[in-house]
C-alpha atoms as a PDB file:
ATOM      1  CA  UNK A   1       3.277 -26.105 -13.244  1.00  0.00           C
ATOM      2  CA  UNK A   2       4.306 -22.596 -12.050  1.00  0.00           C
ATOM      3  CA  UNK A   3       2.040 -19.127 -12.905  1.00  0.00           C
ATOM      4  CA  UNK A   4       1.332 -16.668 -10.538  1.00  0.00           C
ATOM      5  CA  UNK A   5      -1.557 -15.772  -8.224  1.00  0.00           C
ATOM      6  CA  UNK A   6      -3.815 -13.369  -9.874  1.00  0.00           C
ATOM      7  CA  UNK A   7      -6.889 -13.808  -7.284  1.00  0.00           C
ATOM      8  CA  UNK A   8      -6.786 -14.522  -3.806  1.00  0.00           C
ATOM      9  CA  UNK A   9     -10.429 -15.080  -2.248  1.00  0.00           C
ATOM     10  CA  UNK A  10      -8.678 -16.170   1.110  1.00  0.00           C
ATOM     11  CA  UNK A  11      -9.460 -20.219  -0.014  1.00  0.00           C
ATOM     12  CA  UNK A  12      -9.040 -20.609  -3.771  1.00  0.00           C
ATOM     13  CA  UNK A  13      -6.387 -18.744  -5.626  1.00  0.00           C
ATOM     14  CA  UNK A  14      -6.525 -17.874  -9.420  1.00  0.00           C
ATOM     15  CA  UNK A  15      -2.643 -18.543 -10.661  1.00  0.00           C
ATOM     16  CA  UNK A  16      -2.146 -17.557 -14.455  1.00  0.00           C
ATOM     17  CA  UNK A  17       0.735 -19.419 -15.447  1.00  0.00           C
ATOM     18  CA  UNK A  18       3.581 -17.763 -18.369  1.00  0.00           C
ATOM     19  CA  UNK A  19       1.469 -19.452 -20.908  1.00  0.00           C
ATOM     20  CA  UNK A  20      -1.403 -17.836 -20.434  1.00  0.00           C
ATOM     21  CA  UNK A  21      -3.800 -20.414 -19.027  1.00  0.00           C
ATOM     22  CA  UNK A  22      -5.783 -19.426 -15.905  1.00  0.00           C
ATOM     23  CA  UNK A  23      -6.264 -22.424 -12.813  1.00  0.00           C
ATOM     24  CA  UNK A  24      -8.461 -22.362  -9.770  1.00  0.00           C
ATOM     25  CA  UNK A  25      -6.032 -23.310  -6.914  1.00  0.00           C
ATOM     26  CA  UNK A  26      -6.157 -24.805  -3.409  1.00  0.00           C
ATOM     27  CA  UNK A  27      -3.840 -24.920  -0.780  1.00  0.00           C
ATOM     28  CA  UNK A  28      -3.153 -27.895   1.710  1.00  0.00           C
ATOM     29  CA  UNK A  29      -3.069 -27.334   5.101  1.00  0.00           C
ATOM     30  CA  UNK A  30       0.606 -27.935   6.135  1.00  0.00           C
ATOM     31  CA  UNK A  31       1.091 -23.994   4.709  1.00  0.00           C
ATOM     32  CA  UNK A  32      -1.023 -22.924   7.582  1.00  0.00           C
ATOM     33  CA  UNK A  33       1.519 -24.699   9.924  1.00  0.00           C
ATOM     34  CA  UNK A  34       5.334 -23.967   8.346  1.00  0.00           C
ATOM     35  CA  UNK A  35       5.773 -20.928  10.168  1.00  0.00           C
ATOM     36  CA  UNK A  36       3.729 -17.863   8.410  1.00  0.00           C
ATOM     37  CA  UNK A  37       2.348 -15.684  10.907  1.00  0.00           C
ATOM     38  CA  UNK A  38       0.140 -14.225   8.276  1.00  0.00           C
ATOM     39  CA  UNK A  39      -3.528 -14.615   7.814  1.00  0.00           C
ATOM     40  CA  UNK A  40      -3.134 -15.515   3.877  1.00  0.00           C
ATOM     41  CA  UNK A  41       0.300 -17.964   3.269  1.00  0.00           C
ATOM     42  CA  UNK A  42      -0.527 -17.086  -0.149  1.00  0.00           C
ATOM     43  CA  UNK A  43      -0.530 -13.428  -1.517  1.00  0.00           C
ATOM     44  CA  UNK A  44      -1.655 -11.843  -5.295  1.00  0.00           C
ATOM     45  CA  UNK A  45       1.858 -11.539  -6.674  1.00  0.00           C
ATOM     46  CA  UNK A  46       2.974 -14.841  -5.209  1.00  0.00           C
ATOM     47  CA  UNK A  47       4.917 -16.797  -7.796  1.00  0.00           C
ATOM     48  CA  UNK A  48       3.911 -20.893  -6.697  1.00  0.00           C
ATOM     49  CA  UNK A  49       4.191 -24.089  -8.034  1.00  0.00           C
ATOM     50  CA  UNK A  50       0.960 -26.130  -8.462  1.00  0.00           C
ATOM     51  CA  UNK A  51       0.043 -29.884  -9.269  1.00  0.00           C
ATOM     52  CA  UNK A  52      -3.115 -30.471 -11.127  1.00  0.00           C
ATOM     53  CA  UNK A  53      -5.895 -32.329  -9.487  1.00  0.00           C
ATOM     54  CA  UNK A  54      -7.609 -34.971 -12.098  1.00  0.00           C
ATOM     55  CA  UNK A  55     -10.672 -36.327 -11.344  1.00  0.00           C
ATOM     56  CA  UNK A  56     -11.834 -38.915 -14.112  1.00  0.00           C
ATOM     57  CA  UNK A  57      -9.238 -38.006 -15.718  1.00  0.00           C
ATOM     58  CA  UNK A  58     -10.309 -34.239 -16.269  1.00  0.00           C
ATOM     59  CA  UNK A  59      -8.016 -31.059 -15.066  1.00  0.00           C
ATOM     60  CA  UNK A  60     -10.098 -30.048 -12.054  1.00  0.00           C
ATOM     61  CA  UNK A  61      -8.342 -27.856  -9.756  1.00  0.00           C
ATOM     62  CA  UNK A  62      -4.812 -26.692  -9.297  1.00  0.00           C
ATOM     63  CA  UNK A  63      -3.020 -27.866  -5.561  1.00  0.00           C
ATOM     64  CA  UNK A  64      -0.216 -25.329  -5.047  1.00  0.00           C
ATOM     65  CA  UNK A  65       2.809 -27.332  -3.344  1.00  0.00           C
ATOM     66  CA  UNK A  66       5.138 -24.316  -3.283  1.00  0.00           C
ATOM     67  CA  UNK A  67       5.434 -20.190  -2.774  1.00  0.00           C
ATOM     68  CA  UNK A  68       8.671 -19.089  -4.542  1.00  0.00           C
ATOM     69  CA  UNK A  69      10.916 -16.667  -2.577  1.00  0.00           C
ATOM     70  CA  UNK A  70       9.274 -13.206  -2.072  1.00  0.00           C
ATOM     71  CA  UNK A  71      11.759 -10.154  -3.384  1.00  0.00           C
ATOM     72  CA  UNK A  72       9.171  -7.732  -1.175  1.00  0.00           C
ATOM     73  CA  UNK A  73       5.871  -7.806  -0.261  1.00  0.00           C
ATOM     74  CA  UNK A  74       3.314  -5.076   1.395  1.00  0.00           C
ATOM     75  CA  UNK A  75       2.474  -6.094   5.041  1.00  0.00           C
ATOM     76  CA  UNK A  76      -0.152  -4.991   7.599  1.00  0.00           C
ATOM     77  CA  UNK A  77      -1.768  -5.844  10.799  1.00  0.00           C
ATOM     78  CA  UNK A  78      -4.719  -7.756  10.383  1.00  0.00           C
ATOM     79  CA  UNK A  79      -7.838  -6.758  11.284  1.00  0.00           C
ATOM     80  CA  UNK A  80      -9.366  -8.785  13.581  1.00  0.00           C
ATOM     81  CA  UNK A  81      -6.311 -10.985  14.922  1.00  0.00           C
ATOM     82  CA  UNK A  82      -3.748  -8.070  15.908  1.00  0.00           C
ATOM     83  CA  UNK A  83      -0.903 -10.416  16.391  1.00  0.00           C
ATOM     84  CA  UNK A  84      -1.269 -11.746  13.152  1.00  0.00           C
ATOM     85  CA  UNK A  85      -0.562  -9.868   9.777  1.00  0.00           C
ATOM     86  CA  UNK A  86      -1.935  -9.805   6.112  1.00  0.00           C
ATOM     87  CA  UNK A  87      -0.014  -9.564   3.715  1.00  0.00           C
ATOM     88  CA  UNK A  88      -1.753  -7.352   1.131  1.00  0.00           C
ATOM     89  CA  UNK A  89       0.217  -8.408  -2.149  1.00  0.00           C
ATOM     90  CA  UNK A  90       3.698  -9.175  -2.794  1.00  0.00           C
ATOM     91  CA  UNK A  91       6.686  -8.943  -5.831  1.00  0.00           C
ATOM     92  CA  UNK A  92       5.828  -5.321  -6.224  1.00  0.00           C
ATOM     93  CA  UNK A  93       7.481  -2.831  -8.674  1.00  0.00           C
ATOM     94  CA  UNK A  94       5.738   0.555  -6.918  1.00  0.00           C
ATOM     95  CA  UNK A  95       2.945   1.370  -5.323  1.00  0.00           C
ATOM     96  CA  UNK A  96       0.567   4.425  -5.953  1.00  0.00           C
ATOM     97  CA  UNK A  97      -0.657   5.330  -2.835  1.00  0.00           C
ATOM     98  CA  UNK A  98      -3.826   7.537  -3.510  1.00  0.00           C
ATOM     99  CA  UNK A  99      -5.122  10.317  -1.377  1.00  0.00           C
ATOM    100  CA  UNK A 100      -7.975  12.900  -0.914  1.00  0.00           C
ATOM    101  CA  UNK A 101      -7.948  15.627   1.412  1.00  0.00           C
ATOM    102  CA  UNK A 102     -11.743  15.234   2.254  1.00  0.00           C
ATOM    103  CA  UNK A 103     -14.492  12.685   0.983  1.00  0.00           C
ATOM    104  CA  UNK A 104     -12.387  10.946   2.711  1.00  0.00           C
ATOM    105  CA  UNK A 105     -10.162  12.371   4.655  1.00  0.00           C
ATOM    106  CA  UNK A 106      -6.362  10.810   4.346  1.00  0.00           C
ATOM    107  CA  UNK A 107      -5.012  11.709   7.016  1.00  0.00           C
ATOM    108  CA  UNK A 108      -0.725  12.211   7.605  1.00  0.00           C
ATOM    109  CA  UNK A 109      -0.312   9.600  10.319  1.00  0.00           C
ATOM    110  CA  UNK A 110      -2.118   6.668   7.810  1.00  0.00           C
ATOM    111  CA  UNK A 111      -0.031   8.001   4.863  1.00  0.00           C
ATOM    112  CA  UNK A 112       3.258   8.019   6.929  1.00  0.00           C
ATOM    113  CA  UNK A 113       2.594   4.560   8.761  1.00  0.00           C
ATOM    114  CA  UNK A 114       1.989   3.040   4.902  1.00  0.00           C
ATOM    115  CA  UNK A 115       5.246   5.132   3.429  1.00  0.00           C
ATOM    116  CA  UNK A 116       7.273   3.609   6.528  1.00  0.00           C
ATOM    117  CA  UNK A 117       6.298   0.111   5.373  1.00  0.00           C
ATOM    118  CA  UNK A 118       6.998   0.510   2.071  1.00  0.00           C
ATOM    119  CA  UNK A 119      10.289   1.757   2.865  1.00  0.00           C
ATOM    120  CA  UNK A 120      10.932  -1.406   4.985  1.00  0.00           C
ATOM    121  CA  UNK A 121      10.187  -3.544   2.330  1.00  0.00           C
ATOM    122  CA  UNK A 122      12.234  -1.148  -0.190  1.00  0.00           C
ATOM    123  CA  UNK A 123       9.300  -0.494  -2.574  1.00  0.00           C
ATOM    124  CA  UNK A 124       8.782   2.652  -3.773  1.00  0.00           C
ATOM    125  CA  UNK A 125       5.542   4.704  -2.997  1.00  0.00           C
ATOM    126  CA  UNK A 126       4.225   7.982  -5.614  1.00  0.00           C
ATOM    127  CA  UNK A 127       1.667   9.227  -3.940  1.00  0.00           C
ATOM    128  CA  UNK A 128      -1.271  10.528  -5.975  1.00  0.00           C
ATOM    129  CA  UNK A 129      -3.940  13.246  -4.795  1.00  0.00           C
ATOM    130  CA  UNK A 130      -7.439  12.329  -6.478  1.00  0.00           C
ATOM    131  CA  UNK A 131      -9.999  14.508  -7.271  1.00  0.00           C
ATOM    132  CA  UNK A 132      -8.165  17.424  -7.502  1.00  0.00           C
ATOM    133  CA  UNK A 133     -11.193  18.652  -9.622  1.00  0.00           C
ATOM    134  CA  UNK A 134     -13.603  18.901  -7.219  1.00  0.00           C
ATOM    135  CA  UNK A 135     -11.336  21.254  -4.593  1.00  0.00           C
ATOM    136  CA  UNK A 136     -11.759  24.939  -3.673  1.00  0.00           C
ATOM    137  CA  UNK A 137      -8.614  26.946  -3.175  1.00  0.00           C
ATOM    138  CA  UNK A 138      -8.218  26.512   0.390  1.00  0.00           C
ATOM    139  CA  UNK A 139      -8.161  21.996  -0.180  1.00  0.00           C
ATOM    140  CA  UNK A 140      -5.649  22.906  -3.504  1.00  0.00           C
ATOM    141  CA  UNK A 141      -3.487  24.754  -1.059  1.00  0.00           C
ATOM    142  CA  UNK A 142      -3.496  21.971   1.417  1.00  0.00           C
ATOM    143  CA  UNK A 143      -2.447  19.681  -1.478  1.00  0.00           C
ATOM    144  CA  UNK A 144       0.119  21.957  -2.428  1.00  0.00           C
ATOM    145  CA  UNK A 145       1.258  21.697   1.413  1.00  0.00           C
ATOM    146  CA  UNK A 146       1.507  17.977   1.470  1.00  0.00           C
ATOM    147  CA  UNK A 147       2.506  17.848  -1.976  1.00  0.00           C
ATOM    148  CA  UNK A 148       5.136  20.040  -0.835  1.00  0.00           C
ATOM    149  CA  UNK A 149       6.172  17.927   2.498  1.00  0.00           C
ATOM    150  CA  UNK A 150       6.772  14.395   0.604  1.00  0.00           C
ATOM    151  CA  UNK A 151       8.246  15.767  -2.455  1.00  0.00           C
ATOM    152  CA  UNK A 152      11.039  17.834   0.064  1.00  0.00           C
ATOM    153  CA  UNK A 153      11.547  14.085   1.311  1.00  0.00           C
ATOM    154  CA  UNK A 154      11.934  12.334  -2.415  1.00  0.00           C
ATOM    155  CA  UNK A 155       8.626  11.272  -3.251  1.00  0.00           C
ATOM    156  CA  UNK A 156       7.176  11.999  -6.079  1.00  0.00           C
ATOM    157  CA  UNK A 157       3.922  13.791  -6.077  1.00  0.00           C
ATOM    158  CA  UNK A 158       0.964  13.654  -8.578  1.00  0.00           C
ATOM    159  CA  UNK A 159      -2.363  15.769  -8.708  1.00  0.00           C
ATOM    160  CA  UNK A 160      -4.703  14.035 -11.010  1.00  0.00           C
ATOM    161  CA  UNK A 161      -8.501  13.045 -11.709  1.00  0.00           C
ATOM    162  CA  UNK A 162     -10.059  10.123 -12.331  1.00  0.00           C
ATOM    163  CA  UNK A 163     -12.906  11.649 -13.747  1.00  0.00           C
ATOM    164  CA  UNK A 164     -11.470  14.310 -15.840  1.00  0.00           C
ATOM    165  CA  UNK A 165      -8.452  12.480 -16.779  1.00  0.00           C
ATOM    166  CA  UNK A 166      -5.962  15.116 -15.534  1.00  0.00           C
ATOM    167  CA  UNK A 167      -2.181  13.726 -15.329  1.00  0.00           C
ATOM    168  CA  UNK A 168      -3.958  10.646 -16.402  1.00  0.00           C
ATOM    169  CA  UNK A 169      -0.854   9.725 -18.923  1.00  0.00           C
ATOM    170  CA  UNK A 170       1.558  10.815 -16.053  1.00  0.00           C
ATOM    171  CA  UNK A 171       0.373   7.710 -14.230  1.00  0.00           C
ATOM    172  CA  UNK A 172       0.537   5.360 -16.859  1.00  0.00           C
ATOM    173  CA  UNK A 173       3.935   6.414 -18.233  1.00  0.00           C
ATOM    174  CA  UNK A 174       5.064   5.553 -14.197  1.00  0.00           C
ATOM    175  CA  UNK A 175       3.505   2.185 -14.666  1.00  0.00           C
ATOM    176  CA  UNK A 176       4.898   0.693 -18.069  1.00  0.00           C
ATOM    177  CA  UNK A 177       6.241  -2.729 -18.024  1.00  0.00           C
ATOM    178  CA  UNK A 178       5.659  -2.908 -14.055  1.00  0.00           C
ATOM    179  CA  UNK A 179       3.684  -4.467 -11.407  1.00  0.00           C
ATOM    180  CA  UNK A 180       2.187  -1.420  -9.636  1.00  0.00           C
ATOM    181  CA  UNK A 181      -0.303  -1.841  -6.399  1.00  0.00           C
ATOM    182  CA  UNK A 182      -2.931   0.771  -5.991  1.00  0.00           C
ATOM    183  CA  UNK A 183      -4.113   1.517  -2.162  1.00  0.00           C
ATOM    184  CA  UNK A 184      -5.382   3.775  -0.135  1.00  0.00           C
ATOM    185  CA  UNK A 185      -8.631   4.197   1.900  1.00  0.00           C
ATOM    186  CA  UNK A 186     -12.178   3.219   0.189  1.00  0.00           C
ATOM    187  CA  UNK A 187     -14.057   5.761  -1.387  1.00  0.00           C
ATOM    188  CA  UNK A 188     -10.237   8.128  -2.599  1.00  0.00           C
ATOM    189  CA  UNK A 189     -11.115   6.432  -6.378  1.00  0.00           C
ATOM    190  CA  UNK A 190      -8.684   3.433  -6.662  1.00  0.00           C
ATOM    191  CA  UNK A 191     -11.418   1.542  -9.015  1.00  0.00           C
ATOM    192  CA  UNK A 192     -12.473   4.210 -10.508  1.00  0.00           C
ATOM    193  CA  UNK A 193      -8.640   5.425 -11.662  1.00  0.00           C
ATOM    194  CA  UNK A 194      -7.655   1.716 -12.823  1.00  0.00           C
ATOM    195  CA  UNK A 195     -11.300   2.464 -15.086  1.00  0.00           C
ATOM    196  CA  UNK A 196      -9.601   6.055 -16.614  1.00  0.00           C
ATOM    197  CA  UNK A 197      -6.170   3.632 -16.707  1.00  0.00           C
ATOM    198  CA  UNK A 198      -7.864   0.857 -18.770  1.00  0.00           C
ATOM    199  CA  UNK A 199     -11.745   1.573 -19.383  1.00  0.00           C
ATOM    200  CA  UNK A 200     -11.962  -2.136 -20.703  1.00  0.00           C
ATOM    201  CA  UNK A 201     -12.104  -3.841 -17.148  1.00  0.00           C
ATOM    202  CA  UNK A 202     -15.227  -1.545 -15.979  1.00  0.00           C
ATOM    203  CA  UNK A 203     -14.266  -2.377 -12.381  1.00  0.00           C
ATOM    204  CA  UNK A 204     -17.096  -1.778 -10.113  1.00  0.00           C
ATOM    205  CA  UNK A 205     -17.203   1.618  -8.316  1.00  0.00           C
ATOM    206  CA  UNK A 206     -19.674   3.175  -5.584  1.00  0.00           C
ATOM    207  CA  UNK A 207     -20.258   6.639  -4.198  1.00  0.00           C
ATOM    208  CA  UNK A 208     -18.962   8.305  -0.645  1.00  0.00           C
ATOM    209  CA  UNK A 209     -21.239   7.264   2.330  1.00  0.00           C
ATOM    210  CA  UNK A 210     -23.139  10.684   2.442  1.00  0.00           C
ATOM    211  CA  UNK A 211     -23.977   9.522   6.574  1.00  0.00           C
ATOM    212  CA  UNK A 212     -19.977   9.304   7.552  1.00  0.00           C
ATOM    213  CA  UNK A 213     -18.140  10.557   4.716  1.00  0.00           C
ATOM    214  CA  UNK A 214     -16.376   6.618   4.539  1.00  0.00           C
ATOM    215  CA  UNK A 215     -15.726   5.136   0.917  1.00  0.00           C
ATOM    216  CA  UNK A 216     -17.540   1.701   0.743  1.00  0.00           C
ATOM    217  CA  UNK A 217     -16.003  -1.222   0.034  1.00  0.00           C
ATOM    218  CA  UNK A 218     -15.929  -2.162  -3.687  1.00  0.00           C
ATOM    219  CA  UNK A 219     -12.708  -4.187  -3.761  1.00  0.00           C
ATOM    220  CA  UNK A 220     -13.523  -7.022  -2.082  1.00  0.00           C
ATOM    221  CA  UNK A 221     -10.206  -9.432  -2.502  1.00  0.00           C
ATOM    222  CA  UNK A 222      -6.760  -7.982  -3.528  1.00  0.00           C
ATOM    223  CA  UNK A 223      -7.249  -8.838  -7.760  1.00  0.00           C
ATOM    224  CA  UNK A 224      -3.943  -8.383 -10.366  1.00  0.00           C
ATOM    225  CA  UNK A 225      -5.075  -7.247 -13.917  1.00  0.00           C
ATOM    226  CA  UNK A 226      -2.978  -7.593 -16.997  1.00  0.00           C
ATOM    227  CA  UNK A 227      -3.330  -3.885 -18.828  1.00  0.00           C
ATOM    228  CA  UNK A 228      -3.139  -3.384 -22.717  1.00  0.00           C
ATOM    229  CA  UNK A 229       0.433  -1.290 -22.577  1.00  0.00           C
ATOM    230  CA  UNK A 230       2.618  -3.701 -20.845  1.00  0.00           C
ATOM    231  CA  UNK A 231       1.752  -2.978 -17.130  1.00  0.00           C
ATOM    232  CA  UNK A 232       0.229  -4.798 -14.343  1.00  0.00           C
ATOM    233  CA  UNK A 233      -1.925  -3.479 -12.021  1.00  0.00           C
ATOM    234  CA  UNK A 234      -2.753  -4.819  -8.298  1.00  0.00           C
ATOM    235  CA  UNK A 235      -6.063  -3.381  -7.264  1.00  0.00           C
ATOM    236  CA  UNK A 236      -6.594  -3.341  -3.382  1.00  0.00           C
ATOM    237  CA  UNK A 237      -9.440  -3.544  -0.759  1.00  0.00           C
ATOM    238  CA  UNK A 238     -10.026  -0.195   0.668  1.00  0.00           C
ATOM    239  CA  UNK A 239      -7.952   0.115   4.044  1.00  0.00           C
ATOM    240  CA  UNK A 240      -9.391   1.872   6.474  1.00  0.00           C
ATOM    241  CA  UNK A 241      -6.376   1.906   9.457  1.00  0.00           C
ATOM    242  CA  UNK A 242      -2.787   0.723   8.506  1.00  0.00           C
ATOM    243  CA  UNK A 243      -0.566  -1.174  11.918  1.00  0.00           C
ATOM    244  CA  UNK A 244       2.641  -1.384  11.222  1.00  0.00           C
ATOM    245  CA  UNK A 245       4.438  -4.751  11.716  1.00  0.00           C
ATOM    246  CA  UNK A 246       7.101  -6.215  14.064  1.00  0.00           C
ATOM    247  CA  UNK A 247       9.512  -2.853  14.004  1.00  0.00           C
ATOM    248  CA  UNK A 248      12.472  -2.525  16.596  1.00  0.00           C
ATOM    249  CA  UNK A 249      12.277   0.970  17.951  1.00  0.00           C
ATOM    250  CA  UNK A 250      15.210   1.414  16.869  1.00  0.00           C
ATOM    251  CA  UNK A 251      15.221   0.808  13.429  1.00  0.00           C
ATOM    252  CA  UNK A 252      11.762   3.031  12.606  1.00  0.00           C
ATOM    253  CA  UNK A 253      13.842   6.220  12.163  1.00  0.00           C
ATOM    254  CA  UNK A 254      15.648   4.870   9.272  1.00  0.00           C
ATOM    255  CA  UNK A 255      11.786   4.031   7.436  1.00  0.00           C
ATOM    256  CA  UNK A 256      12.050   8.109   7.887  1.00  0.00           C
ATOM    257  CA  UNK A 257      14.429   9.212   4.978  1.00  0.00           C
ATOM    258  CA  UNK A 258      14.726  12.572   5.962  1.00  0.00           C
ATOM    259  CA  UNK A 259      15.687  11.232   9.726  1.00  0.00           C
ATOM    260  CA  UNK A 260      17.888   8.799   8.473  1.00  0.00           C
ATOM    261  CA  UNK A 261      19.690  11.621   6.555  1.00  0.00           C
ATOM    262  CA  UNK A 262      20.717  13.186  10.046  1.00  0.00           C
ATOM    263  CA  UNK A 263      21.145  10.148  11.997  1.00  0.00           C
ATOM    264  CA  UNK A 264      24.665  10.473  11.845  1.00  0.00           C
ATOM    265  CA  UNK A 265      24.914  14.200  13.336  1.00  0.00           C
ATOM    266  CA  UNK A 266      23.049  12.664  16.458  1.00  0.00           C
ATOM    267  CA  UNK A 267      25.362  12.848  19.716  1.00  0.00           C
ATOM    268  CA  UNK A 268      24.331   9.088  20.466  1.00  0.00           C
ATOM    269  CA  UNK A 269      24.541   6.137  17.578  1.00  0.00           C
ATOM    270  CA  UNK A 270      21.534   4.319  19.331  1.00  0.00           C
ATOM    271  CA  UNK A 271      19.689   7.870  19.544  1.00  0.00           C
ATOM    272  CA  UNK A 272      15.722   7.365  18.872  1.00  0.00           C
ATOM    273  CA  UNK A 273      15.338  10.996  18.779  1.00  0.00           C
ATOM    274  CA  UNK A 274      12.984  11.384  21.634  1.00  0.00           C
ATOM    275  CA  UNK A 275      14.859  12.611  25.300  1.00  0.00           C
ATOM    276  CA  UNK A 276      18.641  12.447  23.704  1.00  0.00           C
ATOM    277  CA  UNK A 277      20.443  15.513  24.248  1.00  0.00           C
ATOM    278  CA  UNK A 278      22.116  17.105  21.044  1.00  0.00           C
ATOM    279  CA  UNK A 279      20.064  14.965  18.404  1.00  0.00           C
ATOM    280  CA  UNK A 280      20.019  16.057  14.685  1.00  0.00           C
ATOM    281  CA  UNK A 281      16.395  15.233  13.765  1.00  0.00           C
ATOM    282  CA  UNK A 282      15.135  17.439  17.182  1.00  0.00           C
ATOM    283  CA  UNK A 283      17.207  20.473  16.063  1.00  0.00           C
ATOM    284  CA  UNK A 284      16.067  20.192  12.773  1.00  0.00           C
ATOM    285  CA  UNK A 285      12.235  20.049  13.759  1.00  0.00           C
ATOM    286  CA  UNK A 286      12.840  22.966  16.023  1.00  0.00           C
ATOM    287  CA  UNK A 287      14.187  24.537  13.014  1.00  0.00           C
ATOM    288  CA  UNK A 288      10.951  23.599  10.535  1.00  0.00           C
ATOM    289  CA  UNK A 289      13.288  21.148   8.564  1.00  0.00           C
ATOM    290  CA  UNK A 290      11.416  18.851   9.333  1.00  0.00           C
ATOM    291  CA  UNK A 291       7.439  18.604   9.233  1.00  0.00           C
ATOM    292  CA  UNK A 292       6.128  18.426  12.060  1.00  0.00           C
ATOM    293  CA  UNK A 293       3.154  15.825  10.801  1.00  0.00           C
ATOM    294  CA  UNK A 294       6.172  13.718   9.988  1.00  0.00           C
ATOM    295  CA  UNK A 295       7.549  13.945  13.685  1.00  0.00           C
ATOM    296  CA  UNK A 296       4.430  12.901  15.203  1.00  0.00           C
ATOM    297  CA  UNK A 297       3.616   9.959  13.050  1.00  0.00           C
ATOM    298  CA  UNK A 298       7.122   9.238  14.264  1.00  0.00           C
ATOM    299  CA  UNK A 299       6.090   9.156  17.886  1.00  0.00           C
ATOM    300  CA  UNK A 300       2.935   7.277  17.246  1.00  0.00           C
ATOM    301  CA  UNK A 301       4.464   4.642  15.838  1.00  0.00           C
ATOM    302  CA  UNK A 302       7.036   4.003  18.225  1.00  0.00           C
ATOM    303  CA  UNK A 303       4.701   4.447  21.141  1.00  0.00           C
ATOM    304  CA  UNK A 304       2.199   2.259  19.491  1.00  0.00           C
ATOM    305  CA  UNK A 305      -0.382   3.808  19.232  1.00  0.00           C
ATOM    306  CA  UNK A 306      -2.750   2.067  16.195  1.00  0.00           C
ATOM    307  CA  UNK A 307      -5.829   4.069  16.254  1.00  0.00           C
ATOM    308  CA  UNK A 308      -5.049   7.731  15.291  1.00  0.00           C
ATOM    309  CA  UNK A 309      -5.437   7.540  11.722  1.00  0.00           C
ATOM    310  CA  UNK A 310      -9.294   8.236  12.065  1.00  0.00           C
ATOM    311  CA  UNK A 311      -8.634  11.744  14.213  1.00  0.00           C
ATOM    312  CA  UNK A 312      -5.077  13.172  13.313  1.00  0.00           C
ATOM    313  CA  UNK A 313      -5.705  16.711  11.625  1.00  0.00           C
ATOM    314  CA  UNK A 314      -2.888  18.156   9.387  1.00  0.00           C
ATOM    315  CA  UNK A 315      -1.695  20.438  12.245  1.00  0.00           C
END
């Protein structure tokens, strides 16, 4: 039988095959063992083949024997084994990465680091800032900013509420007929948006941390959902840092499309845009084409450095 994974719990997999009919899977061990570096061999999105299980002659579980071919899939370091990776969900339409400007933060270096994956894996990102109604004018105008330095680069940028239901439609219009992946830290409102998306699943939500401003955890396993108008929706564990994955130096420039736009006015072909003399993407920050945020999440990345997105400021 073939369906596809619905649930991962990190042991048993829910697979919902194209007739409809849900199956508690398994995997055997030789997955572990056929080359996946990642913590989960199995992702929510994975299309697999199973075998069922009988056990006096009754449909017990499912045993998948096979993970069809991946077309993309959203990868991250894990977070206790950093030379392994997780892949967070795979066979991916868009995702909508949502951000707040304070309770919590989102900071530009975790936003950037997730947008330069996404581009690796050619998926597309809309970024969505959440609870626009609770802002002052100085956090609208820092929106407007950001808002203002991703939609310059081609993505497409959406204020909304979850809890007024502003741009609400906007959303769902994006999503029809496709798989779409929310993410973003825990506490910016993914659960509580997929609620105002489809009030029927009643997803589970919880307030900010008042003691460290943190979301808490309500998502505890990636979880697909079919929605009433044709969509799919991948609902995501909170992330609180995002490592990016097995990048040549040299190719995270072209994860930047505004650098990759200018790569070829650089002096050098190889140039990283670092210490090269006469490089495109330098002259162009000097000259406030390009954001500055942008530049330095740049730098990060290539340097390696994994632990900024908890004290970058906007500046």
């Amino acid at each position: 039988m073939t369906g596809i994974v619905y649930k991962s719990t990190g042991s048993w997999y829910t697979v919902k095959t194209d007739f409809g009919a849900t199956y508690q899977c398994r995997i055997k061990g030789k997955f572990r063992i056929q080359g996946i570096k990642s913590t989960n061999p199995i992702a929510v999105g994975d299309r697999v083949d199973f075998d069922l299980d009988t056990t006096n002659n009754e449909e017990t579980v499912g045993i998948v024997t096979h993970i069809h071919d991946r077309k993309n899939y959203i990868v991250r370091k894990s977070v206790n084994l950093s030379k392994q990776t997780h892949i967070i969900a795979s066979n991916i339409d868009q995702v909508f990465l949502l951000i707040t400007i304070d309770n919590p933060p989102t900071f530009t270096s975790f936003i950037d680091r997730f947008l330069v994956t996404a581009e690796a894996y050619s998926i597309k990102t809309i970024l969505l800032f959440n609870k626009i109604d609770t802002y002052n004018e100085e956090t609208l105008n820092e929106v407007k900013y950001l808002a203002h330095i991703y939609r310059k680069i081609g993505y497409e940028c959406i204020g909304i509420s979850a809890t007024t239901g502003k741009n609400i439609d906007k959303v769902k219009a994006l999503m029809q007929d496709k798989v779409s992946m929310f993410a973003g830290h825990s506490g910016v409102g993914k659960s509580t948006l997929v609620n105002a998306i489809e009030p029927e699943l009643d997803l589970k939500t919880k307030a900010i941390s008042s003691q460290h401003m943190q979301g808490q955890h309500t998502t505890t396993f990636a979880e697909m959902f079919d929605l009433s108008f044709g969509a799919k929706i991948i609902d995501t564990p909170g992330i609180k840092g995002f490592g990016v994955v097995d990048m040549d130096k040299a190719e995270v420039g072209d994860y930047f499309p505004e650098f990759f736009k200018l790569k070829q006015d650089c002096k050098f072909n190889n140039c990283i845009h670092v210490d090269e003399p006469k490089c495109a993407v330098k002259e162009a920050l000097d000259q406030d084409e390009i954001a500055f945020s942008r530049y330095r999440s740049y730098i990060q990345i290539l340097e390696g450095e994994d632990e900024h997105y908890r004290t970058d400021n906007w500046e």
